[in-house]
C-alpha atoms as a PDB file:
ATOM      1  CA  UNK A   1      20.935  18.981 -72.245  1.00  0.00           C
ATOM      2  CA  UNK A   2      23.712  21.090 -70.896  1.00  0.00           C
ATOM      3  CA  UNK A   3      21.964  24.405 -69.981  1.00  0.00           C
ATOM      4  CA  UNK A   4      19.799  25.062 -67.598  1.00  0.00           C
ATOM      5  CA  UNK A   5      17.190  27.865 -66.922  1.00  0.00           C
ATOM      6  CA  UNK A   6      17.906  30.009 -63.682  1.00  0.00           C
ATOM      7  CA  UNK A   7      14.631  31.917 -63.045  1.00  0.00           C
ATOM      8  CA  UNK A   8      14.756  35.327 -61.150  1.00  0.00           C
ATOM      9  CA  UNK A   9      12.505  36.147 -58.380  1.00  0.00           C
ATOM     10  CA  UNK A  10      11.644  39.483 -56.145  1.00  0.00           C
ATOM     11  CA  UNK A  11      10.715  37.453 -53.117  1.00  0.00           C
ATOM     12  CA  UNK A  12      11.930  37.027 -50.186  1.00  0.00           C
ATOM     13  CA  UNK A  13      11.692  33.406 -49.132  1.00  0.00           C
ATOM     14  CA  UNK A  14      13.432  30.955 -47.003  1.00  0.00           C
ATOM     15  CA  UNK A  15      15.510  27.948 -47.869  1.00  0.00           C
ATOM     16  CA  UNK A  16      14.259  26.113 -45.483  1.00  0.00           C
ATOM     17  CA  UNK A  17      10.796  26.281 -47.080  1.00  0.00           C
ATOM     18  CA  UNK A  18      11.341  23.632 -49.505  1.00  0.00           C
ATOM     19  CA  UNK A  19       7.858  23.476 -50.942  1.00  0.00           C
ATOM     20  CA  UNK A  20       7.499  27.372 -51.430  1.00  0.00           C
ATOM     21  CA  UNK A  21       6.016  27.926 -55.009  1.00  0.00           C
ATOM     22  CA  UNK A  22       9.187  29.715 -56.070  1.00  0.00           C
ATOM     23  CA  UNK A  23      11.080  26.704 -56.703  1.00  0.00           C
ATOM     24  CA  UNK A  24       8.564  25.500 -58.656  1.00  0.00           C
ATOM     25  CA  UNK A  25       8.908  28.597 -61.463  1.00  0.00           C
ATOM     26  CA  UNK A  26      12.356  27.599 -62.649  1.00  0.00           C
ATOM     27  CA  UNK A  27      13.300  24.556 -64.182  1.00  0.00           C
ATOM     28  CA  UNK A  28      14.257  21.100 -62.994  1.00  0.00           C
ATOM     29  CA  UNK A  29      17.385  19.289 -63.688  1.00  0.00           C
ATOM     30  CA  UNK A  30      17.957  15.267 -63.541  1.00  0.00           C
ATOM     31  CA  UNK A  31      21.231  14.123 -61.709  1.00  0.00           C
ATOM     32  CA  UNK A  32      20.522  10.187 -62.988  1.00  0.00           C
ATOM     33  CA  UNK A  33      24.153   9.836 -64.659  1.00  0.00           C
ATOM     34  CA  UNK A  34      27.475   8.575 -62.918  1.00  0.00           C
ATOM     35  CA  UNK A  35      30.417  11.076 -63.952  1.00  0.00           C
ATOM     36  CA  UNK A  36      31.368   8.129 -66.388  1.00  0.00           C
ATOM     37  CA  UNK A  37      28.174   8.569 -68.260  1.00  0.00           C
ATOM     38  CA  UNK A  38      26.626   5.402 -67.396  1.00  0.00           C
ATOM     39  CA  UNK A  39      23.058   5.202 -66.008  1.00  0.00           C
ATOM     40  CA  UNK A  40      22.916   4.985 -61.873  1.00  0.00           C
ATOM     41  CA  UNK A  41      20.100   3.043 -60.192  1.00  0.00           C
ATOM     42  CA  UNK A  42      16.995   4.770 -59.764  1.00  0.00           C
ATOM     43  CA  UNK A  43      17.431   4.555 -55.810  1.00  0.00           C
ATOM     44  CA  UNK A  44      20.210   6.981 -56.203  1.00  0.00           C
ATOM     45  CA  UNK A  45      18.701   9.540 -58.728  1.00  0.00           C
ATOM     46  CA  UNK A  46      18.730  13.623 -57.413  1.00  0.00           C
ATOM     47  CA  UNK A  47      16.753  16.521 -59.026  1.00  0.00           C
ATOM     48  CA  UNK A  48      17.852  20.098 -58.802  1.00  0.00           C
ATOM     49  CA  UNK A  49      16.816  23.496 -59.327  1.00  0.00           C
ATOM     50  CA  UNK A  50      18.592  27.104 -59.118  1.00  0.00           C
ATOM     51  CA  UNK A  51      16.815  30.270 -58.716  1.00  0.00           C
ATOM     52  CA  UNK A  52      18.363  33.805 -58.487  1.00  0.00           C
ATOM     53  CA  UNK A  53      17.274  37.026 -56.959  1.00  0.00           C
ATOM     54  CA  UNK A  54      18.977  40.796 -56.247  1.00  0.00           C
ATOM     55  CA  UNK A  55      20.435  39.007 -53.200  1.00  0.00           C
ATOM     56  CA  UNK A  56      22.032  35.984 -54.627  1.00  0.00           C
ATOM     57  CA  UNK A  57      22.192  32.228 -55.872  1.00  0.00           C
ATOM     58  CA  UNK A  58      19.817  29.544 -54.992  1.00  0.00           C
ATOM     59  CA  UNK A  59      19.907  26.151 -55.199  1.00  0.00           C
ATOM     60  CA  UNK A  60      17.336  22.728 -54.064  1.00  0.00           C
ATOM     61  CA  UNK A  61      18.568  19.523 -54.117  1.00  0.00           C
ATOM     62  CA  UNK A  62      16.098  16.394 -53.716  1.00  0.00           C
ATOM     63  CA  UNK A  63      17.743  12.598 -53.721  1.00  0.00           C
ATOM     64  CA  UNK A  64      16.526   9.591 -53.572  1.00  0.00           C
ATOM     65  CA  UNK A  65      17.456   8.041 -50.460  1.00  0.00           C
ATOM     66  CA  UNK A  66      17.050   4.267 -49.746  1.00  0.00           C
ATOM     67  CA  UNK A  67      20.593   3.118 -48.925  1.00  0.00           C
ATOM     68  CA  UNK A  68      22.415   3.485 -45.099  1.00  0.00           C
ATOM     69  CA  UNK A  69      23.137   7.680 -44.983  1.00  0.00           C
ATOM     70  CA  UNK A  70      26.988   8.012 -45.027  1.00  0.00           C
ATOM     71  CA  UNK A  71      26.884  11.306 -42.978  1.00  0.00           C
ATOM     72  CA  UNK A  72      28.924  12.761 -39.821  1.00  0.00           C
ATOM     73  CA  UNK A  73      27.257  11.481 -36.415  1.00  0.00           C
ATOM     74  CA  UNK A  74      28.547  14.588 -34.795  1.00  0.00           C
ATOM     75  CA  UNK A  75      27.827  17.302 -37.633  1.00  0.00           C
ATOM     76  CA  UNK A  76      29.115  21.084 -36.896  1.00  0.00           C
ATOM     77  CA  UNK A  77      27.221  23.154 -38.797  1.00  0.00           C
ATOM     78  CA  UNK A  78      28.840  26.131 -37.659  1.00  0.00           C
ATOM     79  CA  UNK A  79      31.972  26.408 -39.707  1.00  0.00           C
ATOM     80  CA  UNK A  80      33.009  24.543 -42.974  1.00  0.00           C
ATOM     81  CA  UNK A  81      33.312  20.656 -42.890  1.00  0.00           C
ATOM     82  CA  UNK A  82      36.506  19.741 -44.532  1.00  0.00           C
ATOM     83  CA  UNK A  83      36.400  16.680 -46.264  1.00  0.00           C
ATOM     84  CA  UNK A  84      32.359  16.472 -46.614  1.00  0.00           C
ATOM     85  CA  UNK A  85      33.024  15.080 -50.037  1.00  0.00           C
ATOM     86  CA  UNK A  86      33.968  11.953 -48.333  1.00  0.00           C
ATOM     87  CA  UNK A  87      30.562  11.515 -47.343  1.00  0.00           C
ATOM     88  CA  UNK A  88      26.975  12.084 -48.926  1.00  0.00           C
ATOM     89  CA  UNK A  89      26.515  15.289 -50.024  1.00  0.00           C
ATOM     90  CA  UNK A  90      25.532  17.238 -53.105  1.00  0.00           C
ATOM     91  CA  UNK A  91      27.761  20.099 -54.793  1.00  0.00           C
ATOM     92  CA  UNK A  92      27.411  23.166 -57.003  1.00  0.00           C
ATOM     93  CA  UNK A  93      30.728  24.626 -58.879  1.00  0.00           C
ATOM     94  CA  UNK A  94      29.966  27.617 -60.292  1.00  0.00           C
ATOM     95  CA  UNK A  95      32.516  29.953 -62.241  1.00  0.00           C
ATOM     96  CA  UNK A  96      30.870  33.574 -63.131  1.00  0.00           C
ATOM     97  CA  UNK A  97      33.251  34.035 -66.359  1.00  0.00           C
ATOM     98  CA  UNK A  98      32.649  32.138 -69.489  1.00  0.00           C
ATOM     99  CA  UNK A  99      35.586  32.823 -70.628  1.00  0.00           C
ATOM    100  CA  UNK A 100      37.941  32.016 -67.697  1.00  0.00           C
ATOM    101  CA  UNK A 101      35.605  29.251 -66.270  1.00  0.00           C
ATOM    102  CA  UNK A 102      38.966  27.424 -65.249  1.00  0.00           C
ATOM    103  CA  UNK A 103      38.132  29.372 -62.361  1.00  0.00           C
ATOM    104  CA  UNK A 104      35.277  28.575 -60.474  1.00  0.00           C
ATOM    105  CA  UNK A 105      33.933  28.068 -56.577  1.00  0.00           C
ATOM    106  CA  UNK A 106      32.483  25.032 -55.156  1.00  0.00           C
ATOM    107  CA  UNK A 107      29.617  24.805 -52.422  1.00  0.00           C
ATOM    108  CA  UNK A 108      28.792  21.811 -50.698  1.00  0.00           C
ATOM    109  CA  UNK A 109      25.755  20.499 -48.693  1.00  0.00           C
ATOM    110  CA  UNK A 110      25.094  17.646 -46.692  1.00  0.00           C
ATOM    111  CA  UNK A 111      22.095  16.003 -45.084  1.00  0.00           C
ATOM    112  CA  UNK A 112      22.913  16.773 -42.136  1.00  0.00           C
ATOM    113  CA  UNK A 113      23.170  20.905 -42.590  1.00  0.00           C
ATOM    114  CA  UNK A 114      27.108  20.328 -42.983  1.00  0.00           C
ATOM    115  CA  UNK A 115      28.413  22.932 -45.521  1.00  0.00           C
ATOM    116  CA  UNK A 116      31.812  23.858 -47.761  1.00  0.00           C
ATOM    117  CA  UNK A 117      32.961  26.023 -49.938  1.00  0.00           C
ATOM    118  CA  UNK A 118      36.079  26.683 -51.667  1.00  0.00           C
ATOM    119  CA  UNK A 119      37.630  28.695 -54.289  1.00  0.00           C
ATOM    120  CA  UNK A 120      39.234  26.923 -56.726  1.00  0.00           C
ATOM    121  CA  UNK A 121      41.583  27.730 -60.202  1.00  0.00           C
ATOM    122  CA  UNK A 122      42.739  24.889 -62.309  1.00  0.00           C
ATOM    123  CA  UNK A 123      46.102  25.975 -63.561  1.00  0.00           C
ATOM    124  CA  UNK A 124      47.688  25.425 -67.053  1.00  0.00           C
ATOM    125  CA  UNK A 125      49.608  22.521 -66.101  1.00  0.00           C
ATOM    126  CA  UNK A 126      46.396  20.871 -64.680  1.00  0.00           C
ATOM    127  CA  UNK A 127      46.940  21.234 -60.976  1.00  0.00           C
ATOM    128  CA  UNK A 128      44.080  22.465 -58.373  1.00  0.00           C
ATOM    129  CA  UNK A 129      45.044  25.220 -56.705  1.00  0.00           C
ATOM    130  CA  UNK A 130      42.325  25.303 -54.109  1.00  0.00           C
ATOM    131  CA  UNK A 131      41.611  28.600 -51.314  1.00  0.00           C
ATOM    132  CA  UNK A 132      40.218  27.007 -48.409  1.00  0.00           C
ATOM    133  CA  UNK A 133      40.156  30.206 -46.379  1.00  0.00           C
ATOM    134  CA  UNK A 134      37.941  31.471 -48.840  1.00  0.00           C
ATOM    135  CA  UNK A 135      34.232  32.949 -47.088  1.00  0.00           C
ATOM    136  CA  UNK A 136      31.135  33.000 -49.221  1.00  0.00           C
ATOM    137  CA  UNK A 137      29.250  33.257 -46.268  1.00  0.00           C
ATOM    138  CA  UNK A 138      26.650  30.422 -47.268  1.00  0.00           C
ATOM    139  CA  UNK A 139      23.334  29.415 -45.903  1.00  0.00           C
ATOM    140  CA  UNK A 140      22.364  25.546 -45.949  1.00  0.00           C
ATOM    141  CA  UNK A 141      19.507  24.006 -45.023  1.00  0.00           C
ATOM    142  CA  UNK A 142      18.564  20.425 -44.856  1.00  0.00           C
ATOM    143  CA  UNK A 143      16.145  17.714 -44.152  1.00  0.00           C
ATOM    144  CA  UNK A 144      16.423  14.060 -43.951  1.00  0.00           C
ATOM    145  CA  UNK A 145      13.112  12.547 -44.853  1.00  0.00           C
ATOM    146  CA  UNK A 146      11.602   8.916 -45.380  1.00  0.00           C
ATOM    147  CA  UNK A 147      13.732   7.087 -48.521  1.00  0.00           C
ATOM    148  CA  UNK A 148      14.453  11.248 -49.431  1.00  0.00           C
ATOM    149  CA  UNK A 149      17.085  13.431 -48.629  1.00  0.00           C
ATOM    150  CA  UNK A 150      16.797  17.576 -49.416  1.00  0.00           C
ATOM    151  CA  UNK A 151      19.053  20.751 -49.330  1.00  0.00           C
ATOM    152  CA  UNK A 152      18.798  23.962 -50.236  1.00  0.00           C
ATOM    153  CA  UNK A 153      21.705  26.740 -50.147  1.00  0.00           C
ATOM    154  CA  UNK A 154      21.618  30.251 -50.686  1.00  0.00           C
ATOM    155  CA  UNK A 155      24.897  32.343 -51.711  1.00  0.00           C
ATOM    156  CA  UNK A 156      25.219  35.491 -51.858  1.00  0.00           C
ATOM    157  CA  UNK A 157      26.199  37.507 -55.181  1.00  0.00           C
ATOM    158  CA  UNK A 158      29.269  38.900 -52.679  1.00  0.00           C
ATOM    159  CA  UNK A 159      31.201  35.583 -53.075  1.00  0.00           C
ATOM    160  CA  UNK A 160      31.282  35.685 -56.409  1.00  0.00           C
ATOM    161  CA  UNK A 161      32.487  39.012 -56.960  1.00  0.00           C
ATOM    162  CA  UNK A 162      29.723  40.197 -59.047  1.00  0.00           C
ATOM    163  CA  UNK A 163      26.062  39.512 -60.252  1.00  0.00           C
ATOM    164  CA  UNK A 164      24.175  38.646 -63.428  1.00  0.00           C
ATOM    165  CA  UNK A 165      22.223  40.000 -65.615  1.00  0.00           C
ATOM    166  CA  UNK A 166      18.897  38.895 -67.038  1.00  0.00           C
ATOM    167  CA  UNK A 167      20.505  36.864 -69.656  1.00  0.00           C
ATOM    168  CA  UNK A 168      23.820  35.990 -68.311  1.00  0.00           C
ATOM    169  CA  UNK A 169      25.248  32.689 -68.791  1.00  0.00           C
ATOM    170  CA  UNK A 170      27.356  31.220 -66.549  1.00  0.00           C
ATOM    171  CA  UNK A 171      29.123  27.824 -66.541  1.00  0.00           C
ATOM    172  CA  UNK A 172      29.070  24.841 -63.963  1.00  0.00           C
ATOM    173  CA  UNK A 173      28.102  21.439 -63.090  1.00  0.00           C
ATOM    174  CA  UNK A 174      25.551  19.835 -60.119  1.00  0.00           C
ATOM    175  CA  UNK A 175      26.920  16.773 -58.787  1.00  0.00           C
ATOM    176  CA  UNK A 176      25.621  14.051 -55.721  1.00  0.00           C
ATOM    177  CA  UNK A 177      28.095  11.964 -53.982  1.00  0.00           C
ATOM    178  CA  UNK A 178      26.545   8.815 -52.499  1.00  0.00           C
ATOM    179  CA  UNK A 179      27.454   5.469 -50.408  1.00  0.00           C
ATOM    180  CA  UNK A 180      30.854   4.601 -49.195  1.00  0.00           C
ATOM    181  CA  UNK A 181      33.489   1.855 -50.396  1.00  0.00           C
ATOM    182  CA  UNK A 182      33.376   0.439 -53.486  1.00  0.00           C
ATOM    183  CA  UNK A 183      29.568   1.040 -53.818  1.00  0.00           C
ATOM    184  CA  UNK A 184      30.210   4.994 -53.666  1.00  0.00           C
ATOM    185  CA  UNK A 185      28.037   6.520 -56.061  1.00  0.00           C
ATOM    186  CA  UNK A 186      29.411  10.048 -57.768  1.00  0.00           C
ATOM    187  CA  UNK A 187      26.891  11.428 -59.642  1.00  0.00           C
ATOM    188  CA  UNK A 188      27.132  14.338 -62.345  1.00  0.00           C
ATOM    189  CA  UNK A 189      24.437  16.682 -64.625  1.00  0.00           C
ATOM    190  CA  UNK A 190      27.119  17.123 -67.170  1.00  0.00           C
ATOM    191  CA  UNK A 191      29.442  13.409 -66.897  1.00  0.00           C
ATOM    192  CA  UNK A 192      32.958  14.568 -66.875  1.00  0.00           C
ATOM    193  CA  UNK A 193      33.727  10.823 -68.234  1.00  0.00           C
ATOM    194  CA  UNK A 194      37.302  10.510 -66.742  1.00  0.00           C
ATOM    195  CA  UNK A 195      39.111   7.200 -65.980  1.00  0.00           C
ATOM    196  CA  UNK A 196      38.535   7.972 -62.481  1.00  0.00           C
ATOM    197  CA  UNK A 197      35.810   9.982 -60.337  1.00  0.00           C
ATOM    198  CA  UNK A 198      36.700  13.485 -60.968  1.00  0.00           C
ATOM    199  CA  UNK A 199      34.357  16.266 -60.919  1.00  0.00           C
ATOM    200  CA  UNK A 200      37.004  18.701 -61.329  1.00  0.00           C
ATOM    201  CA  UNK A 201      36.864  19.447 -65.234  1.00  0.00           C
ATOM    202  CA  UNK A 202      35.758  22.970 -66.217  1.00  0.00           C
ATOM    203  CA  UNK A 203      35.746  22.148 -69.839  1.00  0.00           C
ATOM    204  CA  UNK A 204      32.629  19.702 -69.003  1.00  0.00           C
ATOM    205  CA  UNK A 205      30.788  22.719 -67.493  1.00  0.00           C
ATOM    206  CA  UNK A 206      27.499  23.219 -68.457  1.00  0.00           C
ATOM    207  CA  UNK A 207      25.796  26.257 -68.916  1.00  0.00           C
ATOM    208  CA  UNK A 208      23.263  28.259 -66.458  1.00  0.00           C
ATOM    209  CA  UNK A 209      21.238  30.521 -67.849  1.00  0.00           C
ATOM    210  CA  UNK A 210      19.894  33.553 -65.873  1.00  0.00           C
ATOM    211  CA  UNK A 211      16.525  34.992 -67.102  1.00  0.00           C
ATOM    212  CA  UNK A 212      13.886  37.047 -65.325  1.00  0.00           C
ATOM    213  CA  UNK A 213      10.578  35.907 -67.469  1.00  0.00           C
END
């Protein structure tokens, strides 16, 4: 399956509620596949949802969590952590244009409440051209809970430079990086199946479809 129902909501509720009955109306996505395609352990498997509003994007993670937390010991979760990728965290690229989805913007979150996002355009000779100054002006929340890890983000339609419409289909990918070393664990919805990890392949995005029922 590489689509994936984004239901619309008028109410206000916060991320940080991560049992509200709102993320329950939209439907849930498996992360259980390594980018390579090949099955991960069960210990390691995420769900995720998206649900959008007039206000913006959001999205729940929930992983399995039963392996040491790679996280920061001192987290800052006042301005962008470069280099969370390094560490556990799940991600969200997101590119607003079907047509040009070489361009697209990445948000990160952590276990810890640790946060990125970037702006990023893959350019015809295949180099990342990434905007770390860029500001979406995210919200993360996240709790760390017994052999369970959640996070929820909200962005705002701002950082994207417009907003859908009941209907709209948009194209990107849901991703979970876990454990450290050899043993790291980078998980994909839609595998990008390169030689090595690399979540960085538009033409693997999959497709999110906004729909008020």
């Amino acid at each position: 399956m590489n689509r994936l129902k984004v239901s619309y909501t008028s109410r206000d509720f916060s991320i940080g509620d991560f049992e509200n009955d709102v993320w329950q109306s939209t439907e849930e996505t498996s992360l259980h596949l390594y980018w390579s395609g090949a099955l991960a352990e069960t210990e390691r498997h995420a769900k995720a949802r998206l649900v959008w509003s007039e206000d913006g994007l959001f999205a729940r993670f929930e992983g399995n969590q039963r392996e040491r937390l790679i996280v920061n010991s001192e987290p800052n979760t006042k301005e962008k952590s470069i280099g969370l990728w390094e560490r556990d965290v799940f991600e969200i690229f997101v590119s607003p244009d079907s047509k040009k989805f070489e361009r697209y913007f990445e948000f990160e979150a952590a276990p810890t409440g640790e946060w990125l996002d970037i702006k990023i355009e893959i350019l015809p000779n295949g180099e990342r051209k990434a905007d770390f100054d860029y500001n979406s002006k995210m919200k993360v929340v996240a709790k760390i809970l017994e052999n369970k890890v959640v996070a929820a983000m909200k962005i705002d339609w701002r950082a994207f430079g417009r907003k859908p419409r009941n209907g709209a289909i948009w194209r990107g990918n849901l991703f979970r990086c876990i454990g450290i070393g050899k043993n790291r664990g980078y998980l994909a919805w839609q595998p990008t199946r390169t030689k090595m990890p690399n979540f960085h392949v538009p033409e693997k995005f999959g497709y999110f479809e906004f729909v008020k029922d």
